[in-house]
PDB file of N, CA and C in Angstrom:
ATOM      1  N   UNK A   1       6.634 -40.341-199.915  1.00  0.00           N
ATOM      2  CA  UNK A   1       6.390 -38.984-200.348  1.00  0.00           C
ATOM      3  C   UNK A   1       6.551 -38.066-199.146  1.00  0.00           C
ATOM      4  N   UNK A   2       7.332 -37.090-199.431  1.00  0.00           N
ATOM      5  CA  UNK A   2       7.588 -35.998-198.336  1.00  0.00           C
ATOM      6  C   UNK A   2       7.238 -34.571-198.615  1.00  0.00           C
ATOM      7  N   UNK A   3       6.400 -33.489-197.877  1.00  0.00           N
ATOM      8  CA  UNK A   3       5.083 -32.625-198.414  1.00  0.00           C
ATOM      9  C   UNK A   3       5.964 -31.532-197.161  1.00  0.00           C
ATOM     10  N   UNK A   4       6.474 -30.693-197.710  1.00  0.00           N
ATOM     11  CA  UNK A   4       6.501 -29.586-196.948  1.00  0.00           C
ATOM     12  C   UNK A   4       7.676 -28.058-197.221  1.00  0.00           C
ATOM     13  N   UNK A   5       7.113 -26.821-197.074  1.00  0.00           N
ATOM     14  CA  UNK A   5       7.391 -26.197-198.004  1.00  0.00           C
ATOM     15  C   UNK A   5       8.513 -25.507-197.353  1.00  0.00           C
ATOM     16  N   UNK A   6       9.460 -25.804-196.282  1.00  0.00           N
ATOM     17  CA  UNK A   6      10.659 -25.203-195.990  1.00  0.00           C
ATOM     18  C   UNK A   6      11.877 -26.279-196.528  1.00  0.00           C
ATOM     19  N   UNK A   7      12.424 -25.634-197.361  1.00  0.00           N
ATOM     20  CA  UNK A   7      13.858 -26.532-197.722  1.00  0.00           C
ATOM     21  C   UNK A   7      14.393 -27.090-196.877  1.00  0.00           C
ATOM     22  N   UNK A   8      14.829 -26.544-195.930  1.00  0.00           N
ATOM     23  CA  UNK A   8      15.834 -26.875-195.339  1.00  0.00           C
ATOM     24  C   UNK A   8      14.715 -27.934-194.241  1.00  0.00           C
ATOM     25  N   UNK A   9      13.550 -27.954-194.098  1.00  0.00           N
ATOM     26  CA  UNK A   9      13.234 -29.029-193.008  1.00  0.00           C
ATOM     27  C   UNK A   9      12.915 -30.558-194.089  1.00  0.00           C
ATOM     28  N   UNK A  10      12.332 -29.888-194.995  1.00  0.00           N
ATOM     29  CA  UNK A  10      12.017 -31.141-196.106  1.00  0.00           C
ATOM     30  C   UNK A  10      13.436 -31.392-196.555  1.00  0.00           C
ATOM     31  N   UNK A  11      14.636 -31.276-196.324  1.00  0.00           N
ATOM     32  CA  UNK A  11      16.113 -31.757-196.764  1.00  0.00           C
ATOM     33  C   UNK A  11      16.437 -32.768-195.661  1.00  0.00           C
ATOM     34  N   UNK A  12      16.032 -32.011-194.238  1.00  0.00           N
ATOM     35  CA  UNK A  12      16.070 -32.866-193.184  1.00  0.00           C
ATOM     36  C   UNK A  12      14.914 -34.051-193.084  1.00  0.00           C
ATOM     37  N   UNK A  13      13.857 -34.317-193.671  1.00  0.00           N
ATOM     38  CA  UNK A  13      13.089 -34.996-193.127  1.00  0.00           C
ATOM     39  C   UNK A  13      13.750 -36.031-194.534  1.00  0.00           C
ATOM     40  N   UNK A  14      13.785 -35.574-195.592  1.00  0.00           N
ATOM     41  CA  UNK A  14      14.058 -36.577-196.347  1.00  0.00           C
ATOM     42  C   UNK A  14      15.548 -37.351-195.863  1.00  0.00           C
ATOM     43  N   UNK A  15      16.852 -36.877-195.264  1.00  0.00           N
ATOM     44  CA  UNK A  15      17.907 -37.713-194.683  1.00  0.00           C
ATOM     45  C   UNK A  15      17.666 -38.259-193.962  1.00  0.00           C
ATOM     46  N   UNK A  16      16.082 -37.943-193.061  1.00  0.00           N
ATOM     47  CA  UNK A  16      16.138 -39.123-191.916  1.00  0.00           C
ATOM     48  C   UNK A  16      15.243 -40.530-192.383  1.00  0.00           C
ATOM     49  N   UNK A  17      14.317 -39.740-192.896  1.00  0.00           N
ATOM     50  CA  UNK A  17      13.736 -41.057-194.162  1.00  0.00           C
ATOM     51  C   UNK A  17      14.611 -42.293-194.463  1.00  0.00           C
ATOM     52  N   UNK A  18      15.714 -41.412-195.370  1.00  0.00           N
ATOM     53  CA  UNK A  18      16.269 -42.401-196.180  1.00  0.00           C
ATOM     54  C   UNK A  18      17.608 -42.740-195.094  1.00  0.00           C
ATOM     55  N   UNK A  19      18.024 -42.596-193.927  1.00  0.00           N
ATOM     56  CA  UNK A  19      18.720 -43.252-192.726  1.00  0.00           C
ATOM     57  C   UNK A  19      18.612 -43.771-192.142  1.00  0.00           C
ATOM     58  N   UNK A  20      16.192 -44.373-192.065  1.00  0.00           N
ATOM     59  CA  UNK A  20      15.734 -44.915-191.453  1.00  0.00           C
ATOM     60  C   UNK A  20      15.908 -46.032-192.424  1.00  0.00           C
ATOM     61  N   UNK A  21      16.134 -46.180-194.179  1.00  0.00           N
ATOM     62  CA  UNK A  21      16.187 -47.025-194.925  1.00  0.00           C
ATOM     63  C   UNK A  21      15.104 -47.170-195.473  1.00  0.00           C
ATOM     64  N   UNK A  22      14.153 -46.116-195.445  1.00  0.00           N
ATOM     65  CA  UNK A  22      13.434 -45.826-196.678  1.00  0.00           C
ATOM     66  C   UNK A  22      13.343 -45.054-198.046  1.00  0.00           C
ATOM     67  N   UNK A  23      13.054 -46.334-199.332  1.00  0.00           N
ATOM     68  CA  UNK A  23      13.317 -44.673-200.229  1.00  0.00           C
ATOM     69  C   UNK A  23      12.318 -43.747-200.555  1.00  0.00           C
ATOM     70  N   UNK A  24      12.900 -42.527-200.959  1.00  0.00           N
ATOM     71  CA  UNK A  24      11.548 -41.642-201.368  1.00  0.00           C
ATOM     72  C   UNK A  24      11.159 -41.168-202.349  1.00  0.00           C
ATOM     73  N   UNK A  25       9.714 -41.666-202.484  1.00  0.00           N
ATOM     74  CA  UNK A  25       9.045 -41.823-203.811  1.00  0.00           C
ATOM     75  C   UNK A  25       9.351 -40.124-204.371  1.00  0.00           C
ATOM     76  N   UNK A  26       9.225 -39.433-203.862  1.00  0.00           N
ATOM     77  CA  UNK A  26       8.859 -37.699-204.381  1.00  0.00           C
ATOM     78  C   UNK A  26       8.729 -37.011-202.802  1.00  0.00           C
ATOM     79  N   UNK A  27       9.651 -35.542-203.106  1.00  0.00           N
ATOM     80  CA  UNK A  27       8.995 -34.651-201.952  1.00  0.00           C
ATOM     81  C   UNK A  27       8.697 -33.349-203.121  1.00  0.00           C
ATOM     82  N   UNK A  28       8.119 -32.822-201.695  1.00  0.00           N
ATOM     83  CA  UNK A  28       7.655 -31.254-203.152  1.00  0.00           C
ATOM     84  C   UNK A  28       7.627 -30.298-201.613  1.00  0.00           C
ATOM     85  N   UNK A  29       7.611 -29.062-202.540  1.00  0.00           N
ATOM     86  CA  UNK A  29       7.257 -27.953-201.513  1.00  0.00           C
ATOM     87  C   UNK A  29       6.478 -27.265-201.604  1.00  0.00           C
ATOM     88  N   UNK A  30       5.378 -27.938-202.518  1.00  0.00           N
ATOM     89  CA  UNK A  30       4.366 -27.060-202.932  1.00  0.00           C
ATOM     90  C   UNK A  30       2.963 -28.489-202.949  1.00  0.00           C
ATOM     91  N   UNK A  31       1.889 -27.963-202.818  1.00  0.00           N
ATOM     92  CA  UNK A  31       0.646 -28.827-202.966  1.00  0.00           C
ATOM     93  C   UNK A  31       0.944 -29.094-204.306  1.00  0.00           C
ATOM     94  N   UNK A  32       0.465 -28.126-205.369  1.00  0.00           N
ATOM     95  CA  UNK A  32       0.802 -28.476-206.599  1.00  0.00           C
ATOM     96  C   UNK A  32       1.553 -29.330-207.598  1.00  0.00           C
ATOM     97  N   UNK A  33       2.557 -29.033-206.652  1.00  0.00           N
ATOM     98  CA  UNK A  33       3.801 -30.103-207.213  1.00  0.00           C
ATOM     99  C   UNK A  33       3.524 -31.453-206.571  1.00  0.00           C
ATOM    100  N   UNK A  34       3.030 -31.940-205.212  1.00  0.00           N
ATOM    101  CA  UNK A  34       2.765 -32.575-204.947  1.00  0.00           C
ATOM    102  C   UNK A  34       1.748 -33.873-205.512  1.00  0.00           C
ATOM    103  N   UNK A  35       0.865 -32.859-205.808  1.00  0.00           N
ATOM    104  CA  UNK A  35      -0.569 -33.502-206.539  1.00  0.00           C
ATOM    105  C   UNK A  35      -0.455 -34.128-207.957  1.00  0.00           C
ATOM    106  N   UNK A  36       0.948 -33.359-208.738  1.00  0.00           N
ATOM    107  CA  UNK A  36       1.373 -33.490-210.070  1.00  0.00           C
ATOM    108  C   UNK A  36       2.233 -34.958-209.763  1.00  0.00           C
ATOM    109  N   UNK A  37       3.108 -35.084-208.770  1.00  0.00           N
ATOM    110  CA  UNK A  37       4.083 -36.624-208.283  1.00  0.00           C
ATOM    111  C   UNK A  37       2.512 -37.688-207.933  1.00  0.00           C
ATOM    112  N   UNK A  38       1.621 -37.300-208.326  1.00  0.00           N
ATOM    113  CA  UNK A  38       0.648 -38.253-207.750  1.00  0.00           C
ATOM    114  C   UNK A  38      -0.149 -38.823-208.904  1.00  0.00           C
ATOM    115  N   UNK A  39       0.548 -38.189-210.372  1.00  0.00           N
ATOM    116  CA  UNK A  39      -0.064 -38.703-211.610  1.00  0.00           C
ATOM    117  C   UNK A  39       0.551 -40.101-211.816  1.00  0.00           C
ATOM    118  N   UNK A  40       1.910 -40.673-211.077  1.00  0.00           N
ATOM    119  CA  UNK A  40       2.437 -41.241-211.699  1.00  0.00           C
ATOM    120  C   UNK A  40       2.132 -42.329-210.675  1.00  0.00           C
ATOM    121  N   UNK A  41       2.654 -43.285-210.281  1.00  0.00           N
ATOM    122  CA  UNK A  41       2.983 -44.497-209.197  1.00  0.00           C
ATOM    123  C   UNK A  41       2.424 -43.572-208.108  1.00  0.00           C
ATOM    124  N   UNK A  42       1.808 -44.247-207.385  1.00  0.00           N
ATOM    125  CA  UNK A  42       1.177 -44.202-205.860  1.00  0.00           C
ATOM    126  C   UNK A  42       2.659 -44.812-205.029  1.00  0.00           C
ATOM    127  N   UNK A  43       3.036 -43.330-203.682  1.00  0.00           N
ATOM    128  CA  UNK A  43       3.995 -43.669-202.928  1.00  0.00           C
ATOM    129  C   UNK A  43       2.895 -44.987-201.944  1.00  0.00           C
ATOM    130  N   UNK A  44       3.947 -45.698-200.667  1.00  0.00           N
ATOM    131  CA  UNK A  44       3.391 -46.305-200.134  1.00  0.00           C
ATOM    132  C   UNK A  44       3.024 -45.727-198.906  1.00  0.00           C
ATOM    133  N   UNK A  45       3.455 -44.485-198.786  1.00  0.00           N
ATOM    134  CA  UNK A  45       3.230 -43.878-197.736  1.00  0.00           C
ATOM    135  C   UNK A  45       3.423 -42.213-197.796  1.00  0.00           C
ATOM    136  N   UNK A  46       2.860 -41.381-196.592  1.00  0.00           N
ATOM    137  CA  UNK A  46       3.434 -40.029-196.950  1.00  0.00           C
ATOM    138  C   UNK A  46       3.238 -39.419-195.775  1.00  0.00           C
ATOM    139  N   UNK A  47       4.543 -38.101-195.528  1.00  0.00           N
ATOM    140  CA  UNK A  47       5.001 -37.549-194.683  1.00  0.00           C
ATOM    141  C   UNK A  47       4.399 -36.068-195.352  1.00  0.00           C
ATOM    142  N   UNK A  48       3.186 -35.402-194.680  1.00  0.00           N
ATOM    143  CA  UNK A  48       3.077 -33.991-195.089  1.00  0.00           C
ATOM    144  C   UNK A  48       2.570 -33.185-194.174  1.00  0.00           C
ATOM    145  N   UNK A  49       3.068 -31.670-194.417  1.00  0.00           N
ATOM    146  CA  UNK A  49       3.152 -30.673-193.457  1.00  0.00           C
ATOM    147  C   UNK A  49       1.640 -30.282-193.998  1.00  0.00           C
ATOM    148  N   UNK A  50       1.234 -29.691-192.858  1.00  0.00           N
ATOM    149  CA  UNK A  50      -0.483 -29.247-192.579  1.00  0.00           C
ATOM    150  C   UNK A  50      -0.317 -27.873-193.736  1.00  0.00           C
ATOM    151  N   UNK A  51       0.399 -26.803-193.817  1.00  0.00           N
ATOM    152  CA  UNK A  51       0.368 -25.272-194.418  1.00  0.00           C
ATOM    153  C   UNK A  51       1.557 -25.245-194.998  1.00  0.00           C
ATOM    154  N   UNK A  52       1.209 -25.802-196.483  1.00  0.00           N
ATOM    155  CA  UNK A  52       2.250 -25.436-197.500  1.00  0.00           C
ATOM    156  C   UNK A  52       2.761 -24.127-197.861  1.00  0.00           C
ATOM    157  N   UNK A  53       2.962 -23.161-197.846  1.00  0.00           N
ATOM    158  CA  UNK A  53       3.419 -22.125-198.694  1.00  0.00           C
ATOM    159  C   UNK A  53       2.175 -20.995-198.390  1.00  0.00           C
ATOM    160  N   UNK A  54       1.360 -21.682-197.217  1.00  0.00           N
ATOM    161  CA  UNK A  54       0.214 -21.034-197.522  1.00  0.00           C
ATOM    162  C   UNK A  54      -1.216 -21.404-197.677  1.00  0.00           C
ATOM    163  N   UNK A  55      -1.210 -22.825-198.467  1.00  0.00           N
ATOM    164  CA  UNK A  55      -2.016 -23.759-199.117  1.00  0.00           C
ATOM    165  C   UNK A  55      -2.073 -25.011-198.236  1.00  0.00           C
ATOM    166  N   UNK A  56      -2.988 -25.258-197.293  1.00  0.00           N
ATOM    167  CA  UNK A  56      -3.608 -26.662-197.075  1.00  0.00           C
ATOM    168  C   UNK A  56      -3.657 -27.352-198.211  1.00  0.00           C
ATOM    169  N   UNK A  57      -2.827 -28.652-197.550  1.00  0.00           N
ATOM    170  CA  UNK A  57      -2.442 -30.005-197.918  1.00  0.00           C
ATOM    171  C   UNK A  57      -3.319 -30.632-198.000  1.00  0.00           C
ATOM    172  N   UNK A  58      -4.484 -30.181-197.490  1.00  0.00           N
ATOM    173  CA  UNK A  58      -6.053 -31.321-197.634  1.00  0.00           C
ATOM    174  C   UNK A  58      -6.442 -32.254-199.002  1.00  0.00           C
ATOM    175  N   UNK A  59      -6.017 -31.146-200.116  1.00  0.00           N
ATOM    176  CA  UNK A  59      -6.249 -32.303-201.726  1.00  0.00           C
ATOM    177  C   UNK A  59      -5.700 -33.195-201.682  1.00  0.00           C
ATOM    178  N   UNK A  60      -4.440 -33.092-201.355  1.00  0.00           N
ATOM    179  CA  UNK A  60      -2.990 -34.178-201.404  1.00  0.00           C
ATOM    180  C   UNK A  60      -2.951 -35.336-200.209  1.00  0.00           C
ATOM    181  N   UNK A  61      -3.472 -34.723-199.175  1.00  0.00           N
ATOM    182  CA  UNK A  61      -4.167 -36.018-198.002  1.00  0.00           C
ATOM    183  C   UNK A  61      -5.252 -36.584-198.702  1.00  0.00           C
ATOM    184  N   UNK A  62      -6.195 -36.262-199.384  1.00  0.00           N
ATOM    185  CA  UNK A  62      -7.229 -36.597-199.537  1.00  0.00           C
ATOM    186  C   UNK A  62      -7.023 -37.753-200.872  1.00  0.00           C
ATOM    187  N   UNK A  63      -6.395 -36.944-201.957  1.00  0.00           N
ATOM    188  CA  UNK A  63      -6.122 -37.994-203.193  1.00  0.00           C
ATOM    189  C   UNK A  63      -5.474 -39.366-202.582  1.00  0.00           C
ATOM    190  N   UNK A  64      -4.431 -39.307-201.251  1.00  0.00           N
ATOM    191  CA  UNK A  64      -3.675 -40.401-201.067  1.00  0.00           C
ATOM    192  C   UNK A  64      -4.462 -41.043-200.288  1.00  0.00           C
ATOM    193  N   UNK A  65      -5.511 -40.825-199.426  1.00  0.00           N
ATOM    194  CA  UNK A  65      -6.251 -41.648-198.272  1.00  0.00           C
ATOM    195  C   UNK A  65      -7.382 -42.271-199.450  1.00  0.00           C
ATOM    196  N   UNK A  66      -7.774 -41.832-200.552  1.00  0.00           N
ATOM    197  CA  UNK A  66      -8.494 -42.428-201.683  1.00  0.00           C
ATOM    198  C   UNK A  66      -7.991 -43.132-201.955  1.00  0.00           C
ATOM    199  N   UNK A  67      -6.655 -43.268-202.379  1.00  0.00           N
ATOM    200  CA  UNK A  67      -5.850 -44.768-203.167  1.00  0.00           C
ATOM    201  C   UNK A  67      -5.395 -45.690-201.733  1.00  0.00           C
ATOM    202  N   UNK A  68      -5.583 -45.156-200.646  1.00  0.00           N
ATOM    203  CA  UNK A  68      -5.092 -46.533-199.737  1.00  0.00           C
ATOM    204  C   UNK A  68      -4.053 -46.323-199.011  1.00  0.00           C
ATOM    205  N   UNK A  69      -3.163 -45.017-199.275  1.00  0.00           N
ATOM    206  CA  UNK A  69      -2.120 -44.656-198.985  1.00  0.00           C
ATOM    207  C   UNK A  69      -1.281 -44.172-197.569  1.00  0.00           C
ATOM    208  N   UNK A  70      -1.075 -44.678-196.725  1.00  0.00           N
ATOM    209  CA  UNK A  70      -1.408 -44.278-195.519  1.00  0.00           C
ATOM    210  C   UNK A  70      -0.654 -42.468-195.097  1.00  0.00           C
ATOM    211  N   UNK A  71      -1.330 -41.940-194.142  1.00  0.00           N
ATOM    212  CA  UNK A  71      -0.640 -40.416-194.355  1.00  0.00           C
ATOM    213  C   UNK A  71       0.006 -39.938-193.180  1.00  0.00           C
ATOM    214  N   UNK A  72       0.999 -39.717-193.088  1.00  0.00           N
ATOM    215  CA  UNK A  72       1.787 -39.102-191.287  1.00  0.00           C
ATOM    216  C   UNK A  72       1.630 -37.652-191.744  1.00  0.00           C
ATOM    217  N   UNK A  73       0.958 -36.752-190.740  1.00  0.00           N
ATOM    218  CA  UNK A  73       0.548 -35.298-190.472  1.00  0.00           C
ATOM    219  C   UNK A  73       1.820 -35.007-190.063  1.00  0.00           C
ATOM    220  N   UNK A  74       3.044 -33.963-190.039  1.00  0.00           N
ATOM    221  CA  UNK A  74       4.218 -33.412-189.406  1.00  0.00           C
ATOM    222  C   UNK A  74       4.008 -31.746-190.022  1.00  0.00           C
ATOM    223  N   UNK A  75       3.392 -31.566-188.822  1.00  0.00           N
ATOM    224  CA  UNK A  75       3.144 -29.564-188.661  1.00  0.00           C
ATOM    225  C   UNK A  75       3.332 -29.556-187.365  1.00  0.00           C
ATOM    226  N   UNK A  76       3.530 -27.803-187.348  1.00  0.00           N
ATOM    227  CA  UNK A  76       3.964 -27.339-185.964  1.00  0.00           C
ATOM    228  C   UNK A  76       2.376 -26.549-185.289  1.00  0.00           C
ATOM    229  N   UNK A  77       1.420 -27.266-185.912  1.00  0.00           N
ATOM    230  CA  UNK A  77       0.044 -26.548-185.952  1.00  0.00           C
ATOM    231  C   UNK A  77      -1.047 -28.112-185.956  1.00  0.00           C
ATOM    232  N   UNK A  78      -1.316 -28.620-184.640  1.00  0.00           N
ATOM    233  CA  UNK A  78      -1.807 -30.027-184.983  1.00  0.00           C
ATOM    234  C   UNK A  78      -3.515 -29.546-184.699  1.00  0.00           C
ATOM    235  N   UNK A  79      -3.814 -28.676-184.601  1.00  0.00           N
ATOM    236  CA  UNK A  79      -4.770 -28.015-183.988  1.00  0.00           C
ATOM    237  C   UNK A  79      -5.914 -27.602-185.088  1.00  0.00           C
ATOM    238  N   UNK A  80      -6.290 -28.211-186.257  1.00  0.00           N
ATOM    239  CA  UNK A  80      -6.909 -28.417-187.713  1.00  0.00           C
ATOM    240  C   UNK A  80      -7.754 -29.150-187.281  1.00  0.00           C
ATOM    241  N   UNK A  81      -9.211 -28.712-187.545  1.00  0.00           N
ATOM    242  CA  UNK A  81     -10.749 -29.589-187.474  1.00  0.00           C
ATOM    243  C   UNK A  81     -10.658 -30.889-188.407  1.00  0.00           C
ATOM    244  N   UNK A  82      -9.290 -30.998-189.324  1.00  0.00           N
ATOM    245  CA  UNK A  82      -9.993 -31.836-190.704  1.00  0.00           C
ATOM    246  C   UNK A  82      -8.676 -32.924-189.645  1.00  0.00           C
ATOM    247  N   UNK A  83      -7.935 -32.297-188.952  1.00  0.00           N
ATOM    248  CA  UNK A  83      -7.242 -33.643-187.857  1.00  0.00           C
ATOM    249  C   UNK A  83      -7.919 -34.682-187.047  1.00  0.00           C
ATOM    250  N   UNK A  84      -9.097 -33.927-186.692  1.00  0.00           N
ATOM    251  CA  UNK A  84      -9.998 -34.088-185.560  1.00  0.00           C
ATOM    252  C   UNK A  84     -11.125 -34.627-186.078  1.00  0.00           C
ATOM    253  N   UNK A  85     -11.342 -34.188-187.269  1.00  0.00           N
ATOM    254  CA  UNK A  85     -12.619 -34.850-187.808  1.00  0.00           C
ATOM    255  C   UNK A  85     -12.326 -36.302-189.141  1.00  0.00           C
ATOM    256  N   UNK A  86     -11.832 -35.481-190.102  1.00  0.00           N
ATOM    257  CA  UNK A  86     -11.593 -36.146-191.512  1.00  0.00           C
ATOM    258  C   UNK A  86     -10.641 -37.482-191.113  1.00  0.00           C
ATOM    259  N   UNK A  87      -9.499 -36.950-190.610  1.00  0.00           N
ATOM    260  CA  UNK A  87      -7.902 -37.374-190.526  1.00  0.00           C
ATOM    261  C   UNK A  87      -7.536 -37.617-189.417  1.00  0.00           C
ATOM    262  N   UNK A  88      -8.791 -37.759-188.700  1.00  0.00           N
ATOM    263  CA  UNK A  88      -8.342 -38.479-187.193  1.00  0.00           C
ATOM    264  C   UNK A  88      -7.851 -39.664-186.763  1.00  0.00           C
ATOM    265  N   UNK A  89      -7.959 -40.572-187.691  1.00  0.00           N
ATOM    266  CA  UNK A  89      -6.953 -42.158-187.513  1.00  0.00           C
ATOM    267  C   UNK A  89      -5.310 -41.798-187.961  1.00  0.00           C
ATOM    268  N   UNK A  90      -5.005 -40.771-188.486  1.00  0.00           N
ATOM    269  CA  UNK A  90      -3.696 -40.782-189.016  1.00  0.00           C
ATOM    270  C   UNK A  90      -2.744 -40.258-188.260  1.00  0.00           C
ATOM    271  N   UNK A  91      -1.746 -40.992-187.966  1.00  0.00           N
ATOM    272  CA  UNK A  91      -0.983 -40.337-187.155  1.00  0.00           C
ATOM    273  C   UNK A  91      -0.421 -38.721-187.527  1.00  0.00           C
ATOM    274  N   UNK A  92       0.182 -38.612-186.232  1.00  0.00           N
ATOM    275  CA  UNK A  92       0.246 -36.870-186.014  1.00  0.00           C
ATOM    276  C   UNK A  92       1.874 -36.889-185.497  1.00  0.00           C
ATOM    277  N   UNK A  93       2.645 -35.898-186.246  1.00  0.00           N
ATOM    278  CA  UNK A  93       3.757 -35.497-185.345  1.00  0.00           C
ATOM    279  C   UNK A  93       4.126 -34.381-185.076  1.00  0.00           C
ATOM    280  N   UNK A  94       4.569 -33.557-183.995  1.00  0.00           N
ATOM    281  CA  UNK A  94       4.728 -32.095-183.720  1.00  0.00           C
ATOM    282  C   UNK A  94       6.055 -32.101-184.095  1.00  0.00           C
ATOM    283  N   UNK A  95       6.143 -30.350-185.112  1.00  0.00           N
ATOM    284  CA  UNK A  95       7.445 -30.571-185.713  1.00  0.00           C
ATOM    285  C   UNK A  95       8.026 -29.692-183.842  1.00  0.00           C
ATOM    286  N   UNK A  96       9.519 -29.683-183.915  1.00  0.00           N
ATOM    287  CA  UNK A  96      10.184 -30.474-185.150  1.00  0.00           C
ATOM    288  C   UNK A  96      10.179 -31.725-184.354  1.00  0.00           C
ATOM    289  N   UNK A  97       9.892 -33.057-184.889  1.00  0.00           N
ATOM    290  CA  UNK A  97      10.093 -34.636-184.538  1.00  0.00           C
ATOM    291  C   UNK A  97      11.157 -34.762-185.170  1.00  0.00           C
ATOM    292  N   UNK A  98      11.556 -35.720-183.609  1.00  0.00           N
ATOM    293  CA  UNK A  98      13.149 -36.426-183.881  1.00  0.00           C
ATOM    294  C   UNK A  98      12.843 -37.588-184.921  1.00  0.00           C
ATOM    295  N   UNK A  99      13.752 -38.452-185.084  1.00  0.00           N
ATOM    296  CA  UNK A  99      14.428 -39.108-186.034  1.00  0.00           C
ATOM    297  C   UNK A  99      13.369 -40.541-185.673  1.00  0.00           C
ATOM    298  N   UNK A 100      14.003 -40.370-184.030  1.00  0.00           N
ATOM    299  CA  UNK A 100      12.813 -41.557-183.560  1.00  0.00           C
ATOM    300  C   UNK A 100      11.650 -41.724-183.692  1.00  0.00           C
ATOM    301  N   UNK A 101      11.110 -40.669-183.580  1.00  0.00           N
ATOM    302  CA  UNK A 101       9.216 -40.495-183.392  1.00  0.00           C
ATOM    303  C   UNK A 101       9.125 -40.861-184.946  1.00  0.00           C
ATOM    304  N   UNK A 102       9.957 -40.481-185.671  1.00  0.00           N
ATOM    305  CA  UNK A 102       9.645 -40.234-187.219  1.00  0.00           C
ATOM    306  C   UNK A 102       9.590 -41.466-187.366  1.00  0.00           C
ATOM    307  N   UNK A 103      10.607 -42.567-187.081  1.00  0.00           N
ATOM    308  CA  UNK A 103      10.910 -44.136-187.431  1.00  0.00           C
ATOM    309  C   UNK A 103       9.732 -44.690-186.624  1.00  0.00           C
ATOM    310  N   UNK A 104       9.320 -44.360-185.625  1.00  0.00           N
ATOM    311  CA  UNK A 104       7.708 -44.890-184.904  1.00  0.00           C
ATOM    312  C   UNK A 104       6.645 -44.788-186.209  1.00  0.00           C
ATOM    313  N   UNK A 105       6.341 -43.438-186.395  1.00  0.00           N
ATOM    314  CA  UNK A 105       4.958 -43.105-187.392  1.00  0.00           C
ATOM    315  C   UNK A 105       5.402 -44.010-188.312  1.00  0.00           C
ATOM    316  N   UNK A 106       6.427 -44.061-189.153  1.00  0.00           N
ATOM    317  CA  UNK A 106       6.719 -44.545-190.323  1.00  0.00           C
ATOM    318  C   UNK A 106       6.508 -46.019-190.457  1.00  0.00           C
ATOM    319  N   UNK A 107       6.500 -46.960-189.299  1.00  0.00           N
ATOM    320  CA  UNK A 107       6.614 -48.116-189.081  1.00  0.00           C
ATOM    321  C   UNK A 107       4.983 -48.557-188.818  1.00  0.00           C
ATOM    322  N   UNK A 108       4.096 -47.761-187.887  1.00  0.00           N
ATOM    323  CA  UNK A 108       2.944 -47.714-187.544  1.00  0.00           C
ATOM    324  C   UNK A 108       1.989 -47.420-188.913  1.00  0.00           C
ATOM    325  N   UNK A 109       2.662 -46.401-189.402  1.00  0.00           N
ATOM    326  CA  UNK A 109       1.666 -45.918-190.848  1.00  0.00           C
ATOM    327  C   UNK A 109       1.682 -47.139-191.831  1.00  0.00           C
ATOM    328  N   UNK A 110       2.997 -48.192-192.003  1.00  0.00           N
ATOM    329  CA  UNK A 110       3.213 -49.139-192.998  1.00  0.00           C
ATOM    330  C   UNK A 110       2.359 -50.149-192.492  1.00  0.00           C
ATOM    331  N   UNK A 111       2.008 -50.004-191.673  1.00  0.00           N
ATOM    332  CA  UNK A 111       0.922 -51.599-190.891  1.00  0.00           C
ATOM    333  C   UNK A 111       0.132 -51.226-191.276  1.00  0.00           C
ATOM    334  N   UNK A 112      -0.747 -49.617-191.546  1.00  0.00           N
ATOM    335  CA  UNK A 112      -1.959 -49.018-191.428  1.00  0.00           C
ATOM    336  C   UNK A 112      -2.289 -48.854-193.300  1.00  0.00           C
ATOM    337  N   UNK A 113      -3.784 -49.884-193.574  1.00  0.00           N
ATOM    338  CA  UNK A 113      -4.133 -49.948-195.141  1.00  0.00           C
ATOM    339  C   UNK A 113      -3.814 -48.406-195.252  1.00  0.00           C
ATOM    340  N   UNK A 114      -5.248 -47.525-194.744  1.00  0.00           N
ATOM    341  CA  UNK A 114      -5.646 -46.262-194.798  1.00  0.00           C
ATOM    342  C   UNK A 114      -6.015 -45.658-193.653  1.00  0.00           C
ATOM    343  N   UNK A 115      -5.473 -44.524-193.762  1.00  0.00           N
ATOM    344  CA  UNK A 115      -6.621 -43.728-191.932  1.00  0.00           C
ATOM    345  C   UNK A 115      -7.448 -42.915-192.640  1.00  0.00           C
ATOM    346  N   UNK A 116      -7.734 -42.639-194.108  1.00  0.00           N
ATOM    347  CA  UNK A 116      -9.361 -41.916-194.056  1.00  0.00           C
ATOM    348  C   UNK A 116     -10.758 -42.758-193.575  1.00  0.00           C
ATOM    349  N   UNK A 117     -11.193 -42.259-193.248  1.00  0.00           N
ATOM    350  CA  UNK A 117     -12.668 -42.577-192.136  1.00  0.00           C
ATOM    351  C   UNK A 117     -13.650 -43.179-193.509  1.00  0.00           C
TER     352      UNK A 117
END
């Protein structure tokens, strides 16, 4: 699952995803839409930006760290109390992250059950 509300970076994060040879369950650019891809199959993992449109991603971290789901943080804003407090086992990436760092989290997050506390 890929969570973030600029097209053109969520176009890019999803080609490097699927170049790293992962597929992707759902991206959205909205919490909403997000939370709605979460009625169906649980992704095994998820890539989401801290300030959707406006709207903290916190429900949509939160519903997925409930089912087990592990969560990679990618904002240009890592500087969130709920990073530091809630969501502090989960990895963190400063946008924009290369291709590499991305294939690191992605590999690290799949070892990891859950990082909610």
């Amino acid at each position: 699952m890929i969570v973030d509300d600029e097209a053109l970076v969520l176009l890019d994060l999803v080609h490097t995803v699927e170049d790293l040879g992962y597929a992707i369950h759902s991206e959205s650019t909205s919490v909403e839409g997000a939370l709605a891809s979460l009625d169906s199959e649980a992704p095994d993992l998820a890539l989401l930006d801290i300030d959707v449109a406006g709207v903290p991603v916190w429900p949509v971290a939160r519903e997925l760290t409930a089912k087990g789901v592990p969560v990679i943080f990618v904002s240009a804003n890592l500087s969130h109390k709920e990073l530091c407090q809630e969501f502090s086992d989960c990895p963190k990436l400063e946008k924009p992250a290369s291709p590499a760092d991305i294939g690191k989290a992605l590999e690290m997050a799949g070892e990891i059950k859950s990082c909610a506390a």
